[in-house]
Protein backbone atom coordinates (compact mmCIF):
# COMPACT_ATOMS: atom_id res chain seq x y z
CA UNK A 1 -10.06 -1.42 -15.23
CA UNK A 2 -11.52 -1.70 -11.67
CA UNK A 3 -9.51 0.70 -9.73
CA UNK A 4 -8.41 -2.35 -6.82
CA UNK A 5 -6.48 -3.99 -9.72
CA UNK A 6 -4.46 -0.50 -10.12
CA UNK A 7 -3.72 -0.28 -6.25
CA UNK A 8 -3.19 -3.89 -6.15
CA UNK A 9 -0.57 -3.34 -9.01
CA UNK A 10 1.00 -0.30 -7.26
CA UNK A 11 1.20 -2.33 -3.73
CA UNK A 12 3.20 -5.06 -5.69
CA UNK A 13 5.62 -2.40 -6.95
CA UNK A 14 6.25 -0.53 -3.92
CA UNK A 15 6.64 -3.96 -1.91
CA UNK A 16 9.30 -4.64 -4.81
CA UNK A 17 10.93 -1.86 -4.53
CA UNK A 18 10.72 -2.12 -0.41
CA UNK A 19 12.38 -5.22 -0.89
CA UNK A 20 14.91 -4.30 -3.21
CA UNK A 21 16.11 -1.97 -1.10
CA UNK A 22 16.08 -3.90 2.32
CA UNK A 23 18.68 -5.89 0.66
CA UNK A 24 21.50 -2.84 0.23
CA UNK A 25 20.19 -1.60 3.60
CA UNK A 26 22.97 -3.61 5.19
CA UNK A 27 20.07 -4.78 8.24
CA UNK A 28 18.71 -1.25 8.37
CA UNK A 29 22.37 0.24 8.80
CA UNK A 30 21.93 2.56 5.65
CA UNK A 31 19.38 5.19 5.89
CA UNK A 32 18.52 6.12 2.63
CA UNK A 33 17.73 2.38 1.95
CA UNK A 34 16.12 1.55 5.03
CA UNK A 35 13.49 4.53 4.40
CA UNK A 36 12.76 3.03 1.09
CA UNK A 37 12.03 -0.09 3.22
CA UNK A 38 10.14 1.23 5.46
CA UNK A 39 7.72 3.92 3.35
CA UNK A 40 7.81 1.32 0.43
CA UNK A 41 5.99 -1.25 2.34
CA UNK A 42 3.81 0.70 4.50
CA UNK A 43 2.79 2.07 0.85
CA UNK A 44 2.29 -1.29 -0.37
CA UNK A 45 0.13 -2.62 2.49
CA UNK A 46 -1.87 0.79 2.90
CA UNK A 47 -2.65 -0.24 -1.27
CA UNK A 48 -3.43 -3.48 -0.67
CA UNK A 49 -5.78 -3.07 2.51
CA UNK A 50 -7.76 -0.73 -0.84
CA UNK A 51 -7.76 -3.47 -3.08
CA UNK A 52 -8.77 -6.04 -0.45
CA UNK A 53 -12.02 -4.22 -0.67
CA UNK A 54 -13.30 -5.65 -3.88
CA UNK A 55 -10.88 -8.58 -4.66
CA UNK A 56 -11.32 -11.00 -2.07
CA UNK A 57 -7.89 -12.03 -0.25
CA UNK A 58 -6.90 -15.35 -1.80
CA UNK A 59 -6.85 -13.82 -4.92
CA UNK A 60 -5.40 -10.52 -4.23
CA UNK A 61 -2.62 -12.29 -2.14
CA UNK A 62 -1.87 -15.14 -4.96
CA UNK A 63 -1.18 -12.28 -7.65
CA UNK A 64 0.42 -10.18 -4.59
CA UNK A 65 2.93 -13.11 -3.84
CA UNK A 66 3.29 -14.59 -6.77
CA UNK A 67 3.96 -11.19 -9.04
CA UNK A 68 6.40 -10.25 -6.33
CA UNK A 69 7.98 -13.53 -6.25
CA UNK A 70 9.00 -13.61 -9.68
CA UNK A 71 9.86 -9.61 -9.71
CA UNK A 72 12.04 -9.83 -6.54
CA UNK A 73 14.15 -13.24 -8.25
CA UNK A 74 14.46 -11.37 -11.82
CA UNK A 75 15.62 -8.56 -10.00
CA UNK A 76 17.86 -10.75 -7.47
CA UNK A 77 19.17 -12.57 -10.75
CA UNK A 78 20.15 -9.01 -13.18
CA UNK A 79 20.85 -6.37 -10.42
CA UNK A 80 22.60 -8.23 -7.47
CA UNK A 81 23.95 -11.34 -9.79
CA UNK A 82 22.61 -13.76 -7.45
CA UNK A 83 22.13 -17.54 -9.70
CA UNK A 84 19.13 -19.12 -10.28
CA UNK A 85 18.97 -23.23 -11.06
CA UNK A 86 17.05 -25.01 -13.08
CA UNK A 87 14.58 -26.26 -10.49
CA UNK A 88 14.66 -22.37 -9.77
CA UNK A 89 13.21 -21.37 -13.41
CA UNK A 90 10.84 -23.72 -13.32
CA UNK A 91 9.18 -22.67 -9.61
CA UNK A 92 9.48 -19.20 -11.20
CA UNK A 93 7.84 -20.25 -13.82
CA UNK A 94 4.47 -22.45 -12.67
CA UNK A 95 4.54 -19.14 -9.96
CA UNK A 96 3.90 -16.69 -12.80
CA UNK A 97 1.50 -19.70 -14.51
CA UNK A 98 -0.52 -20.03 -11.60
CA UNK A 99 -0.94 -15.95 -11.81
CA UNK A 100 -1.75 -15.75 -15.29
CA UNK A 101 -4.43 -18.91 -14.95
CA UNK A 102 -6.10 -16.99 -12.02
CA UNK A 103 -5.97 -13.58 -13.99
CA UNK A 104 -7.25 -14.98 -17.28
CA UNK A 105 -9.10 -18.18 -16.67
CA UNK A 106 -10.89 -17.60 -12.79
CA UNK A 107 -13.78 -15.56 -11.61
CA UNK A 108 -12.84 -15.11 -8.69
CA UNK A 109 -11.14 -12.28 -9.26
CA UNK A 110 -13.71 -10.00 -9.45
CA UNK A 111 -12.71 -8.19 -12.68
C-alpha cells in the first residue's frame, strides 16, 4: 500500500477523533477535550499535507470528507444519541458510495 493512503487514513482518524472531542469540549471550556481538538487536527492536517504529495487533492479531500462525514454521523448517532432521518441515511449513504466508486473504480487516485 502506497504509504500517502496510510497517512491519509491516519489524518481521517485523528480529524475524527479532533472532532469528537470538540463536541464535549463545551466551546473549548474543558481542557482535556480541547487538547484533543487541538493536537488531533493539527495531526490530521500535518498527515494530510504528506499524502497530498502523491494523491492529488480532489481525491485525497473526497475520501478525507466523505470518510469523515460518515465516521463523525455514526459516531454522532451511537455515542452522543443524536437522530438521524431517512433523507439522513441516504446522504450518508451515496457519501460513502461516492468514496468507494472513487477508491475502487477511478484512477485518479494514484494507487
Amino acid at each position: 500500500m502506497n504509504p500517502s493512503w496510510i497517512y491519509l487514513s491516519i489524518a481521517i482518524a485523528a480529524e475524527v477523533i479532533a472532532t469528537s472531542a470538540l463536541k464535549v469540549s463545551d466551546g473549548f471550556t474543558r481542557p482535556l477535550p480541547s487538547a484533543i481538538t487541538a493536537v488531533g487536527y493539527g495531526l490530521a492536517f500535518y498527515l494530510l499535507a504528506l499524502a497530498l504529495k502523491t494523491i492529488p487533492v480532489g481525491v485525497a479531500y473526497a475520501v478525507w470528507s466523505g470518510a469523515g462525514i460518515v465516521a463523525i454521523a455514526l459516531i454522532g448517532y451511537f455515542v452522543f444519541h443524536q437522530s438521524l432521518d431517512t433523507p439522513a441515511l441516504i446522504g450518508i449513504g451515496l457519501i460513502l458510495a461516492g468514496v468507494l466508486v472513487l477508491n475502487v473504480f477511478s484512477g485518479s487516485g494514484g494507487h
